[in-house]
Protein backbone atom coordinates (compact mmCIF):
# COMPACT_ATOMS: atom_id res chain seq x y z
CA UNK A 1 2.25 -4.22 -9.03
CA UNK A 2 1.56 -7.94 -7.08
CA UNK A 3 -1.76 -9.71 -8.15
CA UNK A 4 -2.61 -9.24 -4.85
CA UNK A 5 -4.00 -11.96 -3.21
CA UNK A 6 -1.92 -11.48 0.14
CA UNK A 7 -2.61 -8.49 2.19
CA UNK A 8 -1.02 -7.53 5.19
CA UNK A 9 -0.37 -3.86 7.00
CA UNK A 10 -2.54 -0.90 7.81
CA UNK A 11 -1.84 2.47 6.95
CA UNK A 12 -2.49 5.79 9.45
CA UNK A 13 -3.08 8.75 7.86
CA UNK A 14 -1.71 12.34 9.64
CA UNK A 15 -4.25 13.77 11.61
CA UNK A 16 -6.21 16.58 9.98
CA UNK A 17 -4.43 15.94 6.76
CA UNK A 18 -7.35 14.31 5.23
CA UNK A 19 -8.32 17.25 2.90
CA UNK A 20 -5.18 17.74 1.43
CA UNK A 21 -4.72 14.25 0.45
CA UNK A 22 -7.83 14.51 -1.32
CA UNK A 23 -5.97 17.60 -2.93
CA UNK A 24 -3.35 15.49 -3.59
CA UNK A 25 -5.47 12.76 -5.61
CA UNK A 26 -7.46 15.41 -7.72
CA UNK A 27 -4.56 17.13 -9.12
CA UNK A 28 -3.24 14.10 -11.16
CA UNK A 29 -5.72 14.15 -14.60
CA UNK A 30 -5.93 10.49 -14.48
CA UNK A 31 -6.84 9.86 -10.64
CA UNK A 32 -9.07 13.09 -10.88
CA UNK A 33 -11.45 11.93 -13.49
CA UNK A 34 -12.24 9.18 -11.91
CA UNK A 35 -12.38 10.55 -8.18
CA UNK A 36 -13.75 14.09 -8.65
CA UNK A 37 -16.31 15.00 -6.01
CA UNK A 38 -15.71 11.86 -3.97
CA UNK A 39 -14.61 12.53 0.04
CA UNK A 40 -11.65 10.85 1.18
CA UNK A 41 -13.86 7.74 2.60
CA UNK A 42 -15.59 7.53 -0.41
CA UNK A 43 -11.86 7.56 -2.59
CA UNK A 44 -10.39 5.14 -0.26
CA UNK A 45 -13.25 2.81 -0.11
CA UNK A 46 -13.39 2.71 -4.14
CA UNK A 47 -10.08 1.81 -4.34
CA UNK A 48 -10.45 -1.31 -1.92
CA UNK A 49 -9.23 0.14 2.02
CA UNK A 50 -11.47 0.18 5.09
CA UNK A 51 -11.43 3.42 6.59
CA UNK A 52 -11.82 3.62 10.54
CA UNK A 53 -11.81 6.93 12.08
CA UNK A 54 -9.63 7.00 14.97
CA UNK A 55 -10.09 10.72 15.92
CA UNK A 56 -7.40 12.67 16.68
CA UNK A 57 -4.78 9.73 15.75
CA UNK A 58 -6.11 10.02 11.98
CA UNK A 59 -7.67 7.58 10.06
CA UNK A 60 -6.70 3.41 10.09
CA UNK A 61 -6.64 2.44 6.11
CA UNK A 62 -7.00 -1.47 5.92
CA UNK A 63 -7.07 -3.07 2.44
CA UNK A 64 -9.15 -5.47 1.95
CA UNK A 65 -10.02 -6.23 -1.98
CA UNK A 66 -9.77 -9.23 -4.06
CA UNK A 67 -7.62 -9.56 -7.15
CA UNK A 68 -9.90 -9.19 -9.34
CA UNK A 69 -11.46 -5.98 -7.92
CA UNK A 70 -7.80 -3.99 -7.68
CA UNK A 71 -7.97 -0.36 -8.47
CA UNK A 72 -5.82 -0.08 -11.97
CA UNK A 73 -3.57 2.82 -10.76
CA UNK A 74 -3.26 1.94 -6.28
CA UNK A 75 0.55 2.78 -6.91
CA UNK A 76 -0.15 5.84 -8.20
CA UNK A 77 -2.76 6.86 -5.62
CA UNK A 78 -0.67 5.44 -2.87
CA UNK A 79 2.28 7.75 -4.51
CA UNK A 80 -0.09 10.51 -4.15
CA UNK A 81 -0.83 10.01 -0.40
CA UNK A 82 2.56 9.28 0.80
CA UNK A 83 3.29 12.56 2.61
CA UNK A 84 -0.19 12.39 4.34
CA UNK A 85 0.57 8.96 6.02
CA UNK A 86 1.91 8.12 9.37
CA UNK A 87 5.91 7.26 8.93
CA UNK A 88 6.54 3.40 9.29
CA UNK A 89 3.16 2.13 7.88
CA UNK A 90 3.37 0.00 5.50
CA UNK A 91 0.96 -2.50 3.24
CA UNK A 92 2.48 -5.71 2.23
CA UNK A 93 1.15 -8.02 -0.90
CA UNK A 94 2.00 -11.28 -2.80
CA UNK A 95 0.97 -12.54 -6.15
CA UNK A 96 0.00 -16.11 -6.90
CA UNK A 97 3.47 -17.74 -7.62
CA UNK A 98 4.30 -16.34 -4.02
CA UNK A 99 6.28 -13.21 -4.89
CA UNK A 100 6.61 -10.32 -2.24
CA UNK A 101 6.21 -6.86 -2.59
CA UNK A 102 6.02 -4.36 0.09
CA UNK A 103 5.14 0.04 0.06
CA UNK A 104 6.86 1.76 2.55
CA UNK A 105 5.63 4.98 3.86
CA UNK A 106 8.26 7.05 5.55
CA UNK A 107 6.15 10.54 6.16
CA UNK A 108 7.33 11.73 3.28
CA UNK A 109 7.32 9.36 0.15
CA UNK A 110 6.43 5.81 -0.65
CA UNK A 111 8.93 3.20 -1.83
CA UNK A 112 7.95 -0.14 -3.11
CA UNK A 113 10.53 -2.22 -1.50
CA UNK A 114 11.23 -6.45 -3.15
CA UNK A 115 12.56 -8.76 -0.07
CA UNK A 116 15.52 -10.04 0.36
CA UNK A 117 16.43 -13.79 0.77
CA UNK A 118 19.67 -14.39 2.70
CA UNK A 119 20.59 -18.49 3.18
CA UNK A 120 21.01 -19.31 6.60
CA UNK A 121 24.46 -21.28 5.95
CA UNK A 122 27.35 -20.51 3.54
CA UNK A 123 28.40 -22.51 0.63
CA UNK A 124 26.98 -26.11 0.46
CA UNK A 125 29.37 -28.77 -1.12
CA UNK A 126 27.80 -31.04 -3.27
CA UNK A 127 29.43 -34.46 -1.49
CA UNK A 128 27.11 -33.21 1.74
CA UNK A 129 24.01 -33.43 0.03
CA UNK A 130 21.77 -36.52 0.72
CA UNK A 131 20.09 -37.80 -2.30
């Protein structure tokens, strides 16, 4: 995962799908040990999101933590939740040397998606380049 210390997206969750995300989270050992008894707002909130309830449109997840304070296993929680969040959210990070990574929520799954970098011009010949 990025050292994080570029955040950008939000992520929606379904409405009325809270519960079963928490479902989700407590059946892996690992996640469950460390979450059991904790509320979906309490869960989310450990792990470094805002949660804003937005009524019937769900509930807005912003992150917001510092490097140093990144939950160990966020890929594997955000795994977890994948099916319970709103298709085309997304939450974008970068690490220190300015690497990208991006997870993509599609309703469904999550995918952690690396950018692309495409040149703007083809083939540059070495007798064009100032010095």
């Amino acid at each position: 995962m990025c050292d994080l210390i570029y955040r950008e997206g939000i992520l929606r969750t379904k409405p009325g799908e809270i519960n079963s995300a928490v479902d989700a989270i407590l059946e892996d050992e690992e996640l469950s040990a460390e979450f059991s008894g904790q509320d979906f707002y309490s869960i989310m909130m450990d792990v470094g999101f805002y949660a804003i309830d937005r009524k019937e449109k769900g509930l807005e997840l912003r992150y917001h933590a510092y490097p140093e304070d990144t939950f160990f296993a966020l890929e594997k929680l955000l795994k977890k939740i994948a099916e319970y969040i709103v298709s085309g959210c997304y939450l974008e990070f970068s690490d220190k040397k300015g690497n990208l990574c991006r997870y993509v929520f599609d309703g469904k799954i999550m995918r952690k998606v690396e950018p692309t970098i495409i040149w703007p011009y083809g083939t540059i010949n070495a007798d064009t380049i100032a010095v």
